[in-house]
Protein backbone atom coordinates (compact mmCIF):
# COMPACT_ATOMS: atom_id res chain seq x y z
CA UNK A 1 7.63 28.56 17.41
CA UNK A 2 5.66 29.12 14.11
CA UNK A 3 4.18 31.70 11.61
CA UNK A 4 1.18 33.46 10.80
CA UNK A 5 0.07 34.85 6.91
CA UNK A 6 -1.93 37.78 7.36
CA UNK A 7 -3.25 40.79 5.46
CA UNK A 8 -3.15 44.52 6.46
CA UNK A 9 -4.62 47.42 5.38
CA UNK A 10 -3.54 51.03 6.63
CA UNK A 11 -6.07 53.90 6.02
CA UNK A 12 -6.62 56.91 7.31
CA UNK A 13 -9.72 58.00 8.93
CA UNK A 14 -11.10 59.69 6.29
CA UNK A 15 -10.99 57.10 3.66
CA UNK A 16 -11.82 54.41 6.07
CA UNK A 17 -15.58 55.69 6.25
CA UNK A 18 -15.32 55.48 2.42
CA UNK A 19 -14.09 52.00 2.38
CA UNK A 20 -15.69 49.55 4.66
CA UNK A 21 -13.76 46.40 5.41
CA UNK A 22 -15.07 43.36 3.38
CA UNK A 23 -15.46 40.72 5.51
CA UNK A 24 -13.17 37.76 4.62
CA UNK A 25 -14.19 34.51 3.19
CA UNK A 26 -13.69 31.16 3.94
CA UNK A 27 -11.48 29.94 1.08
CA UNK A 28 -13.56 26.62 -1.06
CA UNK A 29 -12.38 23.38 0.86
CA UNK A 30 -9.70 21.36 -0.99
CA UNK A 31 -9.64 17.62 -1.35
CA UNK A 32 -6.72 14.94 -2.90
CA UNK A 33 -6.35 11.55 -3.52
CA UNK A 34 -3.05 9.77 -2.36
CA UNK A 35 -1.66 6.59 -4.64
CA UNK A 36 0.99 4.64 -3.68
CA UNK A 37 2.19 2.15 -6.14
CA UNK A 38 4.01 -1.06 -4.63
CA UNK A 39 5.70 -2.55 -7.55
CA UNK A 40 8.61 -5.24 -6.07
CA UNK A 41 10.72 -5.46 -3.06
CA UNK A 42 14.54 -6.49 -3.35
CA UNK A 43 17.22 -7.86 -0.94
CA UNK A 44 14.69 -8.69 2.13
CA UNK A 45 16.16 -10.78 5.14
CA UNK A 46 15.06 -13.95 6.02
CA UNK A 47 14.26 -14.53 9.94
CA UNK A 48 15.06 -16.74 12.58
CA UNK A 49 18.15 -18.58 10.10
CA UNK A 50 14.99 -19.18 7.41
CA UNK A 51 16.12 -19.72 3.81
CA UNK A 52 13.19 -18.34 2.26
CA UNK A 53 11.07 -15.00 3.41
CA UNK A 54 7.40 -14.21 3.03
CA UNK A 55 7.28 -10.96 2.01
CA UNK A 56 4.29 -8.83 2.23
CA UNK A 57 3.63 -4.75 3.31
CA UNK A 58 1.50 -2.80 5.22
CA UNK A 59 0.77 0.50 4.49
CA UNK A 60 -0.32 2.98 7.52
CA UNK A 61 -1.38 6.35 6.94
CA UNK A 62 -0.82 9.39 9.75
CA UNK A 63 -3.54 12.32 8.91
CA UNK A 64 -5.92 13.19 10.80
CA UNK A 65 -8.18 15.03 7.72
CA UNK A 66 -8.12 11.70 6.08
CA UNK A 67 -11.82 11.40 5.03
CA UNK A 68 -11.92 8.16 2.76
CA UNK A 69 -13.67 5.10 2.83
CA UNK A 70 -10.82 2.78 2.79
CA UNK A 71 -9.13 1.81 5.91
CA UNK A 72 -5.77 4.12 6.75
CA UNK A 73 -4.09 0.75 7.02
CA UNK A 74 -4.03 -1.43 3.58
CA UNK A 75 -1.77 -4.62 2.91
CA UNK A 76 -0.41 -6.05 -0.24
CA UNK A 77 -1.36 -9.81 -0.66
CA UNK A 78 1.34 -12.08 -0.13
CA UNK A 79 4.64 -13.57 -1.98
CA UNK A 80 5.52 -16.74 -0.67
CA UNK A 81 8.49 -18.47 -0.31
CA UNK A 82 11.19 -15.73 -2.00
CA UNK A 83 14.57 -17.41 -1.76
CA UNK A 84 16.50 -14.19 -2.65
CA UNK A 85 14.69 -11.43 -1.36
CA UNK A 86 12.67 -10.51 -4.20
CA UNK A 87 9.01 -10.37 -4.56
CA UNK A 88 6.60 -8.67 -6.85
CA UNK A 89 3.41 -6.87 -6.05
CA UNK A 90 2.52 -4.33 -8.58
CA UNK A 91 -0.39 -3.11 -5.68
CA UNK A 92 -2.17 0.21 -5.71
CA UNK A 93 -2.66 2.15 -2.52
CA UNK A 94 -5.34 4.47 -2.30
CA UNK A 95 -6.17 7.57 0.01
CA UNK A 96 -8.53 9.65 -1.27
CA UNK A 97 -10.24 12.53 -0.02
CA UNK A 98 -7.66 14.01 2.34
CA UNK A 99 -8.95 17.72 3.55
CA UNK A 100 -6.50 20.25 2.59
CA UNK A 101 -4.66 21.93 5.06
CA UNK A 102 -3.22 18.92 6.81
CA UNK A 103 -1.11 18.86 9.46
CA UNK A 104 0.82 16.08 9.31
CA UNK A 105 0.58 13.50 6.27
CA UNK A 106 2.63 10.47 6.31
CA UNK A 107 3.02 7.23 5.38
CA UNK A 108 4.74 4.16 7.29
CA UNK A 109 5.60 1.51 5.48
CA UNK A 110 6.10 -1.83 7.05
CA UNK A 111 8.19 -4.67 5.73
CA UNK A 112 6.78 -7.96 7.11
CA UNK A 113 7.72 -11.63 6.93
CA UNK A 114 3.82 -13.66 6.64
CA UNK A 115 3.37 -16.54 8.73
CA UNK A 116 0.28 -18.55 9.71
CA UNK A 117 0.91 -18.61 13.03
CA UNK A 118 1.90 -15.20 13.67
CA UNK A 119 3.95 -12.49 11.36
CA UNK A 120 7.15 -10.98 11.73
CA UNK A 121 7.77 -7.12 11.46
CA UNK A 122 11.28 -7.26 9.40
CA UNK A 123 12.08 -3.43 9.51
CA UNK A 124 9.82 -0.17 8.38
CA UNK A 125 10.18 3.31 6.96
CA UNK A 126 8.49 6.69 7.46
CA UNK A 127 7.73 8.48 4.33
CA UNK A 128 6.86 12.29 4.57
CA UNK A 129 4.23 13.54 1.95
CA UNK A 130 2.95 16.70 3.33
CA UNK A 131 4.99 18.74 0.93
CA UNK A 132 3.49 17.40 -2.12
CA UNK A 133 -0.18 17.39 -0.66
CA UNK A 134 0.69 20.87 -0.22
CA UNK A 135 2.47 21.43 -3.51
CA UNK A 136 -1.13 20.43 -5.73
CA UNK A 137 -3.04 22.11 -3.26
CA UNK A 138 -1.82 25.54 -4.09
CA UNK A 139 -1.29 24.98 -8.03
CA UNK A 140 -4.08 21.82 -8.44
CA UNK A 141 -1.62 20.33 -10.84
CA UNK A 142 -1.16 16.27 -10.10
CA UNK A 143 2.37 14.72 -9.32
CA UNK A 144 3.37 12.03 -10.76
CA UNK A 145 7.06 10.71 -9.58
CA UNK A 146 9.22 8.42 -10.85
CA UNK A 147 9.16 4.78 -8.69
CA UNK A 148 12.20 4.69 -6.61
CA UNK A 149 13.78 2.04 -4.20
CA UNK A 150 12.62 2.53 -0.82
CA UNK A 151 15.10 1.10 2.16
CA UNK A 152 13.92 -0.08 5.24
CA UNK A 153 15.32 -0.27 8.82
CA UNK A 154 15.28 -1.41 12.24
CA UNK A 155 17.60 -1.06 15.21
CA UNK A 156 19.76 -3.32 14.45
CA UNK A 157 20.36 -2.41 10.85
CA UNK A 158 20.63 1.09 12.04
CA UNK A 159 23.68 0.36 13.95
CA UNK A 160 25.76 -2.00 11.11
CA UNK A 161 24.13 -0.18 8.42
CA UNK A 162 23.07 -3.74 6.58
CA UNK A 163 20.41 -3.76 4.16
CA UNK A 164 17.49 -5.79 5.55
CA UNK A 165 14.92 -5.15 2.28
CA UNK A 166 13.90 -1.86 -0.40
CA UNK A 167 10.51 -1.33 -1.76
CA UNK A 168 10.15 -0.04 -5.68
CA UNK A 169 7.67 2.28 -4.79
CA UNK A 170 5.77 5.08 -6.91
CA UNK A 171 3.77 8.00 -5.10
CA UNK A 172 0.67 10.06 -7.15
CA UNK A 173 -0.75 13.20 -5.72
CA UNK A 174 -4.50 13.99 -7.66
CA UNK A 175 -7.14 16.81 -6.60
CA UNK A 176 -10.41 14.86 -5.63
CA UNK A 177 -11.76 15.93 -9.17
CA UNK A 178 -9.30 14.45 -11.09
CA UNK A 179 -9.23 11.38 -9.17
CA UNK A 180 -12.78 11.07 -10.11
CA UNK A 181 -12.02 11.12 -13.91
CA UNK A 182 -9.01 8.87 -13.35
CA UNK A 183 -10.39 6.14 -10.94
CA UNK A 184 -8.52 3.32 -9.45
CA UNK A 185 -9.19 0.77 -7.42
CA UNK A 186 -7.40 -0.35 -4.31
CA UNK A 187 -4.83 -3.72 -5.01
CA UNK A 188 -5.77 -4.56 -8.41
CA UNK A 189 -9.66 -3.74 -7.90
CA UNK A 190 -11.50 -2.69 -11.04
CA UNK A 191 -11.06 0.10 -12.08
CA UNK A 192 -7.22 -1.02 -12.75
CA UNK A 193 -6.48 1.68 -14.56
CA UNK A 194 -3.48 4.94 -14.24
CA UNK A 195 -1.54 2.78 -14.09
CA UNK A 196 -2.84 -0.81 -15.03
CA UNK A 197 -1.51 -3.97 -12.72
CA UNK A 198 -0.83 -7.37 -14.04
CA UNK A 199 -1.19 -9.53 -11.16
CA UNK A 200 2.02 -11.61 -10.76
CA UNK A 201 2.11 -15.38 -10.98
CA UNK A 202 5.71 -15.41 -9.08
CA UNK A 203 5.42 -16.70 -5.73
CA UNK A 204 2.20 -17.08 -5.73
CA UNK A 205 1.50 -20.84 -7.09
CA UNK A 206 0.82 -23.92 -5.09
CA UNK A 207 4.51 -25.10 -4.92
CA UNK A 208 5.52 -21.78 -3.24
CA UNK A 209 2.44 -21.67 -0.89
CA UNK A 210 3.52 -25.33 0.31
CA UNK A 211 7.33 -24.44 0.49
CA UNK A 212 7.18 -21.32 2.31
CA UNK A 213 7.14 -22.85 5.67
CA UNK A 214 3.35 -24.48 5.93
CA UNK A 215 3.94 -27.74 4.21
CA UNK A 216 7.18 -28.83 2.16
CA UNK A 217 5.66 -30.31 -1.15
CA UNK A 218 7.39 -32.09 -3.07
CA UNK A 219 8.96 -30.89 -5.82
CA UNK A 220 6.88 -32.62 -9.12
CA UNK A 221 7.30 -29.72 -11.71
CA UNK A 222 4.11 -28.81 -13.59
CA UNK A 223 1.89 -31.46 -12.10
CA UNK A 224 2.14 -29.33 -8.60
CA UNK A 225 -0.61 -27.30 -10.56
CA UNK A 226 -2.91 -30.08 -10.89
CA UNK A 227 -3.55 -29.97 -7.07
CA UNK A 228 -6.33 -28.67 -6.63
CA UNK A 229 -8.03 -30.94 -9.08
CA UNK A 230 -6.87 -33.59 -7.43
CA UNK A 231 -8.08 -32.45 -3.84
CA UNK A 232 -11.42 -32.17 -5.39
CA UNK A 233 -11.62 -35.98 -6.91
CA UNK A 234 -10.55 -36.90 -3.23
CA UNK A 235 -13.24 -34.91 -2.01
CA UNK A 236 -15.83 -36.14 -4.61
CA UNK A 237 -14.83 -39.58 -4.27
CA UNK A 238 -15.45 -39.98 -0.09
CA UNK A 239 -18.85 -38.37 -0.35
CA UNK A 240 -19.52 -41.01 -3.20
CA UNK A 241 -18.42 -43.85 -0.44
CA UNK A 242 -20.39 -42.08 2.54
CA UNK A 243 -23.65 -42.16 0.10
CA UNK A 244 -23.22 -45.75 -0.76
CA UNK A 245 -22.71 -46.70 2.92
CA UNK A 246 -25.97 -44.72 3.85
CA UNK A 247 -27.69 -46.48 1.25
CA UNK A 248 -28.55 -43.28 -1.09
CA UNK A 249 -26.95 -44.80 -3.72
């Protein structure tokens, strides 16, 4: 039902007057810093007979000696209107100052499909870090490991075994004091540094916003980009008329 680490000393009388027990102190408090790299996503299932998926992830953390600022949940921004399953991210997670020991420390990781009017949960994943909180407590050197494809699951893909999406995800372990010399920001926040993330211009443009589902624009190649300039000459243009008409111009 458990273990217990303990120290005993066996005297005999005698020596014990000669020797009085040193009372034991409390051993200095230990602090890390959790990063979680997001780089892409592979292979996720469109819903309800949809040809294109809107991928994003959450992030949820489970420890209760969590002590940092940022929320335990944290999302990825969104990339619209994937037609095969892949998106790109390159997104920093970031859980700093969790107070060693923990008790439990993990992360669920939930694959979603974005949508205006309400989001889908596609499938999720539990991922167990407590061991390598542990591991740089007791030698204070960082982990680094390599990113590795994540797969996610949900009851039905649990019974035919189908691949419904996998994460490319990369997991840093840092003692609060090196985290301090090696800051990053959340997302792409300044400092985007260890490592630096480009943010990605794939499914992320005006075209993909309008085909995922809200809108279907029209396909018109590089002038898509140009909408938002012309959105603002529409704009400019009918406060021009409503001046004229009320006579301040």
């Amino acid at each position: 039902r458990g273990t217990i680490e303990m120290w005993v000393e066996m005297l005999d009388s005698q020596k014990a007057t000669d020797c009085p027990a040193v009372p034991p102190v409390k051993p200095a408090e230990i602090e890390l810093e959790v990063r979680m790299v997001i780089w892409d996503t592979k292979n996720v299932q469109p819903i309800h007979k949809k040809d294109y998926v809107n991928v994003q992830i959450a992030t949820t953390l489970d420890c209760q000696e969590y002590l940092g600022a940022l929320p335990k949940k944290q999302e990825t921004d969104v990339h619209y209107n994937s037609k095969d399953g892949f998106a790109i991210f390159n997104w920093r997670v970031v859980f700093s100052r969790i107070k060693m020991p923990v008790k439990t420390c993990s992360v669920k990781m939930d694959l979603i499909h974005y949508d205006l009017l309400g989001s889908t949960t596609i499938g999720s994943l539990d991922l167990d870090i407590k061991k390598y909180v542990e591991r740089v407590a007791a030698n204070m050197d960082a982990i680094e490991l390599a990113d590795d494809w994540l797969a996610f699951s949900n009851s039905d893909s649990m019974e035919t075994g189908d691949d419904i999406g996998q994460a490319k995800v990369q997991l840093f372990v840092l003692t609060h004091v090196e985290a301090l010399s090696k800051k990053a920001g959340a997302g792409r926040d300044d400092p985007n540094d260890y490592p630096p993330l480009i943010t990605p211009a794939e499914g992320r443009d005006w075209g993909d916003y309008f085909g995922a589902g809200f809108f279907k624009f029209p396909e018109f190649g590089m002038w898509k980009k140009l909408l938002p300039l012309g959105v603002i000459m529409v704009i400019f243009l009918f406060c021009v008329i409503m001046m004229k008409q009320m006579g301040l111009l």
